[in-house]
N, C-alpha and C. Protein backbone atom coordinates (compact mmCIF):
# COMPACT_ATOMS: atom_id res chain seq x y z
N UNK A 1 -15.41 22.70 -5.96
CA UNK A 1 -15.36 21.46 -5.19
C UNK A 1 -15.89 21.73 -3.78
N UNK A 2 -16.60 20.57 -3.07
CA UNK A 2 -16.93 20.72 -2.35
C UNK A 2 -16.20 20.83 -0.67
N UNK A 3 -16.69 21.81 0.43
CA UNK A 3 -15.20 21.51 1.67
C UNK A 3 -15.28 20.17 1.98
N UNK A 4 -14.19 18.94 2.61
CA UNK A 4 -13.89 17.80 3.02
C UNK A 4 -14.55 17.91 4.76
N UNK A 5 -14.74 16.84 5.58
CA UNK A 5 -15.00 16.11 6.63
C UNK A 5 -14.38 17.69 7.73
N UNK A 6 -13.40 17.34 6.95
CA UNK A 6 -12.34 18.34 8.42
C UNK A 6 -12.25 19.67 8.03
N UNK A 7 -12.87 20.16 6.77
CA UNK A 7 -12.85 22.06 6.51
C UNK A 7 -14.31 22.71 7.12
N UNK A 8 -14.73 21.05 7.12
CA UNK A 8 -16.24 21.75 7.84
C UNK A 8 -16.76 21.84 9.37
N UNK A 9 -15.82 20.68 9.82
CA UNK A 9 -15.32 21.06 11.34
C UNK A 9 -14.90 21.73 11.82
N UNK A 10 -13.61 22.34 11.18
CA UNK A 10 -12.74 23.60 11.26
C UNK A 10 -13.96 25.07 11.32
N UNK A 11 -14.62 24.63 10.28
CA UNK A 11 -15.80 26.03 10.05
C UNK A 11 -16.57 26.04 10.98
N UNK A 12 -17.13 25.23 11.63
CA UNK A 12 -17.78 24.76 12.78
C UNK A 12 -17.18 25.35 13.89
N UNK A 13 -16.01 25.09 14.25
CA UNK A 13 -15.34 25.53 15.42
C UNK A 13 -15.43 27.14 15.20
N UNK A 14 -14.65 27.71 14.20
CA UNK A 14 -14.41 29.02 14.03
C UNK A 14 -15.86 29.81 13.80
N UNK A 15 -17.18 29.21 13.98
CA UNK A 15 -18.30 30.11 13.77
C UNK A 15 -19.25 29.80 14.68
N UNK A 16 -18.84 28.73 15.47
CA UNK A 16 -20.13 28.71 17.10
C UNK A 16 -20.31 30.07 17.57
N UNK A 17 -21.93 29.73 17.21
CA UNK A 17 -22.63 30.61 17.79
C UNK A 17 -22.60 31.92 17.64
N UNK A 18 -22.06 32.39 16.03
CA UNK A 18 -21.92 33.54 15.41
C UNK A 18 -23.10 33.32 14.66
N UNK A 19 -24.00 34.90 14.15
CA UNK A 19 -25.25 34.87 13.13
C UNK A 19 -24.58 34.59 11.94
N UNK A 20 -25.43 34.04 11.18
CA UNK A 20 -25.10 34.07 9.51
C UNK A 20 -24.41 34.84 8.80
N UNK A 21 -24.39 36.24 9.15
CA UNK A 21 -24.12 37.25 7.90
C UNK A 21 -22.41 37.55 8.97
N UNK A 22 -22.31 37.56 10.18
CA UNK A 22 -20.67 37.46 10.39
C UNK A 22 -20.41 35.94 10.91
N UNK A 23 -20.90 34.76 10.29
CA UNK A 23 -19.91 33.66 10.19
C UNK A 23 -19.35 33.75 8.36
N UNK A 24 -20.20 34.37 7.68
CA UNK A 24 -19.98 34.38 6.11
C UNK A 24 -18.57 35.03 6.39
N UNK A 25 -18.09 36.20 7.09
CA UNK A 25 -17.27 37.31 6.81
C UNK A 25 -16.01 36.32 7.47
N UNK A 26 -16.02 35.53 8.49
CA UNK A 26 -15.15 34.55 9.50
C UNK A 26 -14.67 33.84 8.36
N UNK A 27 -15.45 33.01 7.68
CA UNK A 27 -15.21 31.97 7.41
C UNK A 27 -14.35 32.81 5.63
N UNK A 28 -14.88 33.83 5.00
CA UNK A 28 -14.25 34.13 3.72
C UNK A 28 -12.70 35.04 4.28
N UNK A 29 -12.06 35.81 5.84
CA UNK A 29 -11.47 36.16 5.97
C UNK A 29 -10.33 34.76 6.23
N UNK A 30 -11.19 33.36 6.67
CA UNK A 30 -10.13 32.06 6.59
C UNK A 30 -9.55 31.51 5.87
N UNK A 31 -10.45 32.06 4.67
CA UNK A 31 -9.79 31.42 3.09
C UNK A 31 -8.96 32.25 2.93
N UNK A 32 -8.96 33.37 2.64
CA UNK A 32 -8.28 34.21 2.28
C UNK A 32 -6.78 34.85 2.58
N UNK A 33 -6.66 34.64 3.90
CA UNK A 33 -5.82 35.29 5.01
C UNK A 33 -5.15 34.23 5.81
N UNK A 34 -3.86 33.66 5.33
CA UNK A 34 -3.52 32.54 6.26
C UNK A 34 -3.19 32.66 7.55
N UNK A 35 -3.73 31.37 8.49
CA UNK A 35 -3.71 31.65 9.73
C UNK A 35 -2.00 31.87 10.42
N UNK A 36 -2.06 32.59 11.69
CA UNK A 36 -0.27 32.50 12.16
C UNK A 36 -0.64 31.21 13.36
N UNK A 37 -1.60 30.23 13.23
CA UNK A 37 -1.72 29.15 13.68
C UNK A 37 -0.72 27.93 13.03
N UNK A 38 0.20 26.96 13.24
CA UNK A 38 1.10 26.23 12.38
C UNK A 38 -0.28 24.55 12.05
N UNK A 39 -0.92 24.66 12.51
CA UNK A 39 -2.04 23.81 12.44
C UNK A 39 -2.97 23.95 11.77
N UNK A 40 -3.39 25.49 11.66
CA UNK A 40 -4.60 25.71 9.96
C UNK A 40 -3.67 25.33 9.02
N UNK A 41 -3.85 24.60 7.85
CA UNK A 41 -3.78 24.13 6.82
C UNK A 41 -4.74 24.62 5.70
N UNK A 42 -4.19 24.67 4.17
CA UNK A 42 -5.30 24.43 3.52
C UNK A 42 -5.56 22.91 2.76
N UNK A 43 -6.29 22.07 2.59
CA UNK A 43 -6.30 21.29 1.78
C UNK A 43 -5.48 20.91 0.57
N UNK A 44 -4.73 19.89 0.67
CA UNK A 44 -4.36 19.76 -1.44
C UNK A 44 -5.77 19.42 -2.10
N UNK A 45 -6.67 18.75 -2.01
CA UNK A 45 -7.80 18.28 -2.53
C UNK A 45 -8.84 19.59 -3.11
N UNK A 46 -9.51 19.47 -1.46
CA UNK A 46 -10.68 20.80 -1.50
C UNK A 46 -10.16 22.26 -1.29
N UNK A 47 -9.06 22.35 -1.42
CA UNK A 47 -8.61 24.27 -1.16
C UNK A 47 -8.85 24.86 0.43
N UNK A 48 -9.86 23.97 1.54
CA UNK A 48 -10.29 24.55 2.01
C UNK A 48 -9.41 24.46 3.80
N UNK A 49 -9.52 25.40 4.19
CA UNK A 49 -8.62 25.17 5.25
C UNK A 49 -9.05 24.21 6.02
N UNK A 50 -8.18 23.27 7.15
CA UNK A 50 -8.96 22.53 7.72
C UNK A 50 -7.79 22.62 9.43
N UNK A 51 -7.86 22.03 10.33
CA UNK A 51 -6.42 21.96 11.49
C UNK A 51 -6.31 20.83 11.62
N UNK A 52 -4.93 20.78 11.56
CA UNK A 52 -4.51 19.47 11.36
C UNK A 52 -4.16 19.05 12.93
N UNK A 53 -4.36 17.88 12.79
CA UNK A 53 -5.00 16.86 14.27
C UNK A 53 -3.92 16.11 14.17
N UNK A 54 -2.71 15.92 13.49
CA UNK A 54 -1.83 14.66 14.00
C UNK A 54 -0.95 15.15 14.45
N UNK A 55 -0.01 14.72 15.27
CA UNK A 55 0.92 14.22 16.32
C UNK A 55 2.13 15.66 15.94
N UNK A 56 2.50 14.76 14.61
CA UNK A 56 3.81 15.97 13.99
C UNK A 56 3.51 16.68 12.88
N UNK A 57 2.10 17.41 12.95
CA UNK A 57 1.50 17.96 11.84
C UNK A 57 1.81 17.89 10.21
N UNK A 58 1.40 16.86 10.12
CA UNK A 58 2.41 16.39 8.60
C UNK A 58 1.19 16.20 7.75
N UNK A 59 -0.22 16.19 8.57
CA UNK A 59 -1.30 16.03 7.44
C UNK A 59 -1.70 17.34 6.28
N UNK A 60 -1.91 16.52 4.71
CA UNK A 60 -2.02 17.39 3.57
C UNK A 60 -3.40 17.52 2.86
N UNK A 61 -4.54 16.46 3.53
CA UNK A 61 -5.37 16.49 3.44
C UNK A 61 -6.47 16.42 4.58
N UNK A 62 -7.86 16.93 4.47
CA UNK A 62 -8.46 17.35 5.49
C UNK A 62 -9.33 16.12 6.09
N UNK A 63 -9.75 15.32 5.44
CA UNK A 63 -10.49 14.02 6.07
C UNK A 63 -10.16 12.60 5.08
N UNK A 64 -11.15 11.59 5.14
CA UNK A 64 -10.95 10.45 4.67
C UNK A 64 -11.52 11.22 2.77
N UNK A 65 -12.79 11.29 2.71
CA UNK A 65 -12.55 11.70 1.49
C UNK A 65 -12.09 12.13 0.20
N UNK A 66 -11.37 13.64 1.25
CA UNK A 66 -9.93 13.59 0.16
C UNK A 66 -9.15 13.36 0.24
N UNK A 67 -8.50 12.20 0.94
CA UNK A 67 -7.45 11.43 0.98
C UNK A 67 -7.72 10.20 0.04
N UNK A 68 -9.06 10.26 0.25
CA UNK A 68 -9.67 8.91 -1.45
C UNK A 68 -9.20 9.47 -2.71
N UNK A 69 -9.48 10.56 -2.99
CA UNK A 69 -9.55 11.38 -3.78
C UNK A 69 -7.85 11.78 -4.12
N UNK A 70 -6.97 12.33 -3.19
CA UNK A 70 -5.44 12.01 -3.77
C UNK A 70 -4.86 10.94 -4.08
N UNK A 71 -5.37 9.57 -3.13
CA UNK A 71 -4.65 8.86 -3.37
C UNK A 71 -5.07 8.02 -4.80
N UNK A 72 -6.56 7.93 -5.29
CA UNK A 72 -6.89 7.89 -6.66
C UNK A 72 -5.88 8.38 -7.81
N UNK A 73 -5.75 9.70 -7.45
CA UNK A 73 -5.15 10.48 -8.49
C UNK A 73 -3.65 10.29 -8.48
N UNK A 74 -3.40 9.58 -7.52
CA UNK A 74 -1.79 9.41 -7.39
C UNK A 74 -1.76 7.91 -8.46
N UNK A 75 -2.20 7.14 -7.89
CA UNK A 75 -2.54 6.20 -8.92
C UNK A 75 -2.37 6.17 -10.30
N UNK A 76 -3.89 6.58 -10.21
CA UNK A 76 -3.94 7.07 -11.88
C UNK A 76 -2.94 7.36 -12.46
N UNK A 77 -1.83 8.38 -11.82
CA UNK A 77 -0.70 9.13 -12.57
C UNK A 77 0.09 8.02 -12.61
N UNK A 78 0.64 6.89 -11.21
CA UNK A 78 1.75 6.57 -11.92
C UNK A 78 1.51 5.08 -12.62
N UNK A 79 -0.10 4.07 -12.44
CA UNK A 79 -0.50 3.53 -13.78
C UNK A 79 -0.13 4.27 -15.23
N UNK A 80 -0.68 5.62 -15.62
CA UNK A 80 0.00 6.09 -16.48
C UNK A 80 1.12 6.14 -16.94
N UNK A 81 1.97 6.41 -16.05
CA UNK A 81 3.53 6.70 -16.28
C UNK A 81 3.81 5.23 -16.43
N UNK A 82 3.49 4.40 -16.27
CA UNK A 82 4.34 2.92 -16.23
C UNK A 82 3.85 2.33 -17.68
N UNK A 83 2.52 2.71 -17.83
CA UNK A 83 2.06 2.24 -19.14
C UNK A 83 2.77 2.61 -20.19
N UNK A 84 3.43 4.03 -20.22
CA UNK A 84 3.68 5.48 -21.03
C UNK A 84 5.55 4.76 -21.50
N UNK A 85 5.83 3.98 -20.08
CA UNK A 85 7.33 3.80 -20.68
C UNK A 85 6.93 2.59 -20.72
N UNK A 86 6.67 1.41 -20.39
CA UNK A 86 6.38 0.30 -21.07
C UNK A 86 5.37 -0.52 -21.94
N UNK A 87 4.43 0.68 -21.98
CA UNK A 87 2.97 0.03 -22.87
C UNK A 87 3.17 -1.35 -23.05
N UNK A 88 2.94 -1.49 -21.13
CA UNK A 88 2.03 -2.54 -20.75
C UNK A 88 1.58 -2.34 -19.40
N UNK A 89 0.47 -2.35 -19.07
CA UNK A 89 -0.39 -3.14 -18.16
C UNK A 89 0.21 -3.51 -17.01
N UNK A 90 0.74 -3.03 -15.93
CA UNK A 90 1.13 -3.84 -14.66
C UNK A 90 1.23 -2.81 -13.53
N UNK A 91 1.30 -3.68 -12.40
CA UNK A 91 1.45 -3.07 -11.24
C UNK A 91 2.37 -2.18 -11.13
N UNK A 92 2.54 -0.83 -10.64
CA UNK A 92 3.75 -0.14 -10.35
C UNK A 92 4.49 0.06 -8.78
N UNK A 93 3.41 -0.80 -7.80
CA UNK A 93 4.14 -1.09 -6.48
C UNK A 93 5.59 -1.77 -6.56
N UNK A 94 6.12 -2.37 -7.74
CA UNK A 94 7.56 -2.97 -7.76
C UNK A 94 7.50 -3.33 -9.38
N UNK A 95 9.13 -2.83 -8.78
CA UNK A 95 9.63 -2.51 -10.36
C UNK A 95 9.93 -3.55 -11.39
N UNK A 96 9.58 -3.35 -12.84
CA UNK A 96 9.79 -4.78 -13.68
C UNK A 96 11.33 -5.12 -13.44
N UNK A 97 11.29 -6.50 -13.08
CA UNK A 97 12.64 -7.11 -12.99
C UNK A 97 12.38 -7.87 -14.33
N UNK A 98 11.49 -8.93 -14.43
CA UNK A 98 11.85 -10.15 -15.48
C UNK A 98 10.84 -9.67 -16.91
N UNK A 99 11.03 -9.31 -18.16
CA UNK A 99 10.88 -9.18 -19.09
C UNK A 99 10.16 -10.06 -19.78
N UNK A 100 8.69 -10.83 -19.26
CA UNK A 100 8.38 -12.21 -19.69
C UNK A 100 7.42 -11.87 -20.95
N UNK A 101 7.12 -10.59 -21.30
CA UNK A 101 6.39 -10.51 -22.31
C UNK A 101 7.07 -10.85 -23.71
N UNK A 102 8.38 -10.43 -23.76
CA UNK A 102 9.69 -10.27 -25.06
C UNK A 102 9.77 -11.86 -25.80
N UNK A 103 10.06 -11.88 -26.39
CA UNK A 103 10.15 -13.10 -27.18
C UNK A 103 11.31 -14.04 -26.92
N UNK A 104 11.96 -13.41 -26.01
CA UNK A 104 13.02 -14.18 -24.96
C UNK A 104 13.38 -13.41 -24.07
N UNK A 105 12.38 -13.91 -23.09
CA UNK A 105 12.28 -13.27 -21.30
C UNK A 105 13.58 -13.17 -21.02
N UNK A 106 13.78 -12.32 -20.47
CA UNK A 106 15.05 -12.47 -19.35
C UNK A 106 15.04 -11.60 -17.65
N UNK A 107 15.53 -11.88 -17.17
CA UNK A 107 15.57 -11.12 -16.53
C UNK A 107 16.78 -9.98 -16.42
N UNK A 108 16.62 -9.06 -15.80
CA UNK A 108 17.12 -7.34 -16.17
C UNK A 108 18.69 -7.44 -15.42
N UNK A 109 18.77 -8.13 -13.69
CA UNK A 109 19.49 -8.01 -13.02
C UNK A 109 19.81 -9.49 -12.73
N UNK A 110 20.84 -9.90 -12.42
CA UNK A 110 20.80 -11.46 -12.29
C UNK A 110 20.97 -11.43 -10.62
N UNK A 111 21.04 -10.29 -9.91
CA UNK A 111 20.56 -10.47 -8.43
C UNK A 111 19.04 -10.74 -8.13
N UNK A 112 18.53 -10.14 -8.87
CA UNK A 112 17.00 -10.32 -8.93
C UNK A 112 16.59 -12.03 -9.08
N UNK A 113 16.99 -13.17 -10.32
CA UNK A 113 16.71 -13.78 -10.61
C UNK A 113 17.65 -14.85 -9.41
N UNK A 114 18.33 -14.47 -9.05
CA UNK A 114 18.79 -15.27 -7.77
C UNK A 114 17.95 -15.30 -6.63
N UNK A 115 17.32 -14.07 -6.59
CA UNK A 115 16.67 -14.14 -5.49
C UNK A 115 15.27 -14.85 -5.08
N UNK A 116 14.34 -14.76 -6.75
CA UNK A 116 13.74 -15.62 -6.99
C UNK A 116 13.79 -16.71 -6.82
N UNK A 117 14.75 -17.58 -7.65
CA UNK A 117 15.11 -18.90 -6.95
C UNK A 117 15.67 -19.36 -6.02
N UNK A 118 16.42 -18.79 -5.09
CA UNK A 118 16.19 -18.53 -3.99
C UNK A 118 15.02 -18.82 -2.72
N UNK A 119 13.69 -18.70 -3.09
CA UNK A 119 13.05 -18.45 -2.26
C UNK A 119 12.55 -19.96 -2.66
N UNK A 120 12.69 -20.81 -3.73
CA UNK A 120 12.40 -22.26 -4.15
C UNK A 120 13.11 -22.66 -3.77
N UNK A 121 14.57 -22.91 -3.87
CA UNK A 121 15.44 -23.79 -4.10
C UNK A 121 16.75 -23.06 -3.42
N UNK A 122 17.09 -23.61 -1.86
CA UNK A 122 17.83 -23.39 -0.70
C UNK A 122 18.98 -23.74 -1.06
N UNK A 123 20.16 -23.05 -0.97
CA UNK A 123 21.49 -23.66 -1.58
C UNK A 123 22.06 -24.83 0.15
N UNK A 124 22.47 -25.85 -0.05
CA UNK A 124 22.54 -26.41 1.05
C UNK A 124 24.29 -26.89 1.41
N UNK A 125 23.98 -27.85 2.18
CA UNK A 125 25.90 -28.56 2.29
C UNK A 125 25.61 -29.75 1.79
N UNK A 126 26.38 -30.55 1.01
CA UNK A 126 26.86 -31.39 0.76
C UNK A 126 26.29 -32.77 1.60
N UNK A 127 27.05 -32.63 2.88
CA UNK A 127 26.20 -33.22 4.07
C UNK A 127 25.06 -33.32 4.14
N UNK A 128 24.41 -32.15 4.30
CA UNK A 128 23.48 -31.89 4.65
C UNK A 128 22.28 -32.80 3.74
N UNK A 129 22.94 -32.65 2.66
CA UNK A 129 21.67 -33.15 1.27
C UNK A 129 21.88 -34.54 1.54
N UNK A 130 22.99 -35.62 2.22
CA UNK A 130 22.82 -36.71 2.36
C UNK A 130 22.25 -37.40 3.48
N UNK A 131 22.37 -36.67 4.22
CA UNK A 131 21.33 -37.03 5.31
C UNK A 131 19.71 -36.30 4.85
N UNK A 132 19.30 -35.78 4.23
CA UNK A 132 18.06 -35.61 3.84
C UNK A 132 17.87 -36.95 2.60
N UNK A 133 18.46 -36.91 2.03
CA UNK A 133 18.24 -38.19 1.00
C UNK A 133 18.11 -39.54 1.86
N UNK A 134 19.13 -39.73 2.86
CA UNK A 134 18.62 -41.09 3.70
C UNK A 134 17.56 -41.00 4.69
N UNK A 135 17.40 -39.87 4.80
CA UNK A 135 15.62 -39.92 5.98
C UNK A 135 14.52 -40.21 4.74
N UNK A 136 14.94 -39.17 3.68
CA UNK A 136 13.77 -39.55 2.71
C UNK A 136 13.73 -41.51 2.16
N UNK A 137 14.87 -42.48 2.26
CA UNK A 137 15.15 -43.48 2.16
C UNK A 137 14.23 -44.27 3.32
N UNK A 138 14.30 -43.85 4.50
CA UNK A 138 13.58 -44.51 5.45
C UNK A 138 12.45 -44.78 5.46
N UNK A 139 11.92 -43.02 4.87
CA UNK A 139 10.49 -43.10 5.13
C UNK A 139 9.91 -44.10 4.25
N UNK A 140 10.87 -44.12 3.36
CA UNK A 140 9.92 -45.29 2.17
C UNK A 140 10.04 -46.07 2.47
N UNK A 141 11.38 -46.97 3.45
CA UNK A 141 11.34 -48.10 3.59
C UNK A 141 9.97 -48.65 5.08
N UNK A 142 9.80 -47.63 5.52
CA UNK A 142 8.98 -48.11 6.35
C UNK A 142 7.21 -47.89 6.11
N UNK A 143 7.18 -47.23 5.02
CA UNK A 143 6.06 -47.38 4.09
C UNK A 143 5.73 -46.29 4.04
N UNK A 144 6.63 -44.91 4.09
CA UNK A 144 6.02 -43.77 4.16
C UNK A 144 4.96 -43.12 5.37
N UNK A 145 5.03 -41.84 5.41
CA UNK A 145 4.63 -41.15 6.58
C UNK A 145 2.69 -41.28 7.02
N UNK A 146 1.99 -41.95 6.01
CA UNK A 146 0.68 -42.01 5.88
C UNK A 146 0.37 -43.47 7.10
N UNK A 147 -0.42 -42.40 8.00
CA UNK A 147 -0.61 -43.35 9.23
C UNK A 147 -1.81 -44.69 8.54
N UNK A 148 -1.53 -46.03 8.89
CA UNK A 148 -1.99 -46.88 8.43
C UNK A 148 -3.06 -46.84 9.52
N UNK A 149 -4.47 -47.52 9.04
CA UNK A 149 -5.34 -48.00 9.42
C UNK A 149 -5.38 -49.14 10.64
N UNK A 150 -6.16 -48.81 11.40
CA UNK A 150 -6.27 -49.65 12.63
C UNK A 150 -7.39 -51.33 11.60
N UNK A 151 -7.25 -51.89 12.21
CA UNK A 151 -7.94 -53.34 11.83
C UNK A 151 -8.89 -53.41 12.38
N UNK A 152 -10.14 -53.28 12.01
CA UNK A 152 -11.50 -53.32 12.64
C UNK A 152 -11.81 -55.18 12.65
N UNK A 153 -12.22 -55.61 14.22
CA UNK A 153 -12.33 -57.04 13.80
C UNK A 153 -13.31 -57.11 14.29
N UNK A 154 -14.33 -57.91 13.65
CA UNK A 154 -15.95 -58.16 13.97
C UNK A 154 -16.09 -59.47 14.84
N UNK A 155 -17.05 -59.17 15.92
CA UNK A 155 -16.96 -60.85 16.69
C UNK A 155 -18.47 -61.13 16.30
């Protein structure tokens, strides 16, 4: 595989302005020999060392590339895994709650299916629903909220 964005920067830095035949020896003693730097890294992707540039050194990959490239493969795996226990087809960003494929859907958790309806249908007061029923009464009696037309008069 080929080095990423940031193993070749890294190589860059560590061989300015060295000849060819001792940047070869630099750069195979970097693979080889981990640095007592807490910032050389090697790649999960490309193998290849790279220094990691963020804040609280937490990066595992060396540029945008292979970060395409893990996060593909992260994918892939857990599409797989979701297919593997439910052979079916769906997103694995959130977990199956409602069972609509089965020959009588249900849903799994009945907090779940509350919450759903929920987000339609507001549990209210008593009160409350009768004064919404008499504004909705008004509006009809006064012909509803649709602004009427001005009267164009021709002289």
């Amino acid at each position: 595989m080929q080095p990423g964005e940031g193993a070749i920067e890294y190589a860059a830095e560590i061989t300015a302005g060295l000849p060819r035949s001792a940047a070869a020896i630099v750069i195979r003693r970097a693979m080889t020999e981990p640095s007592a730097d807490p910032r050389i890294k090697d790649c999960e992707v490309c193998r290849y060392p790279f220094r990691d540039k963020t804040k609280n050194r937490s990066a595992t990959v060396c540029g945008p590339w292979c970060k395409t490239t893990k996060k593909s493969a992260q994918r892939k795996q857990q599409r797989k895994k979701v297919k593997r226990v439910h052979n079916v087809t769906v997103k694995p960003s959130k977990p199956i709650r409602y069972l609509f494929w089965l020959e009588y859907p249900f849903w799994l958790k009945e907090k779940w299916m509350i919450g759903y309806a929920g987000s339609y249908e507001r549990p209210r007061d008593p009160d409350k629903l009768a004064q919404i029923t008499a504004a909705k009464q008004r509006t009809e009696l006064m012909g509803g909220k649709r602004r009427r037309k001005t009267e164009i008069i021709e002289y």
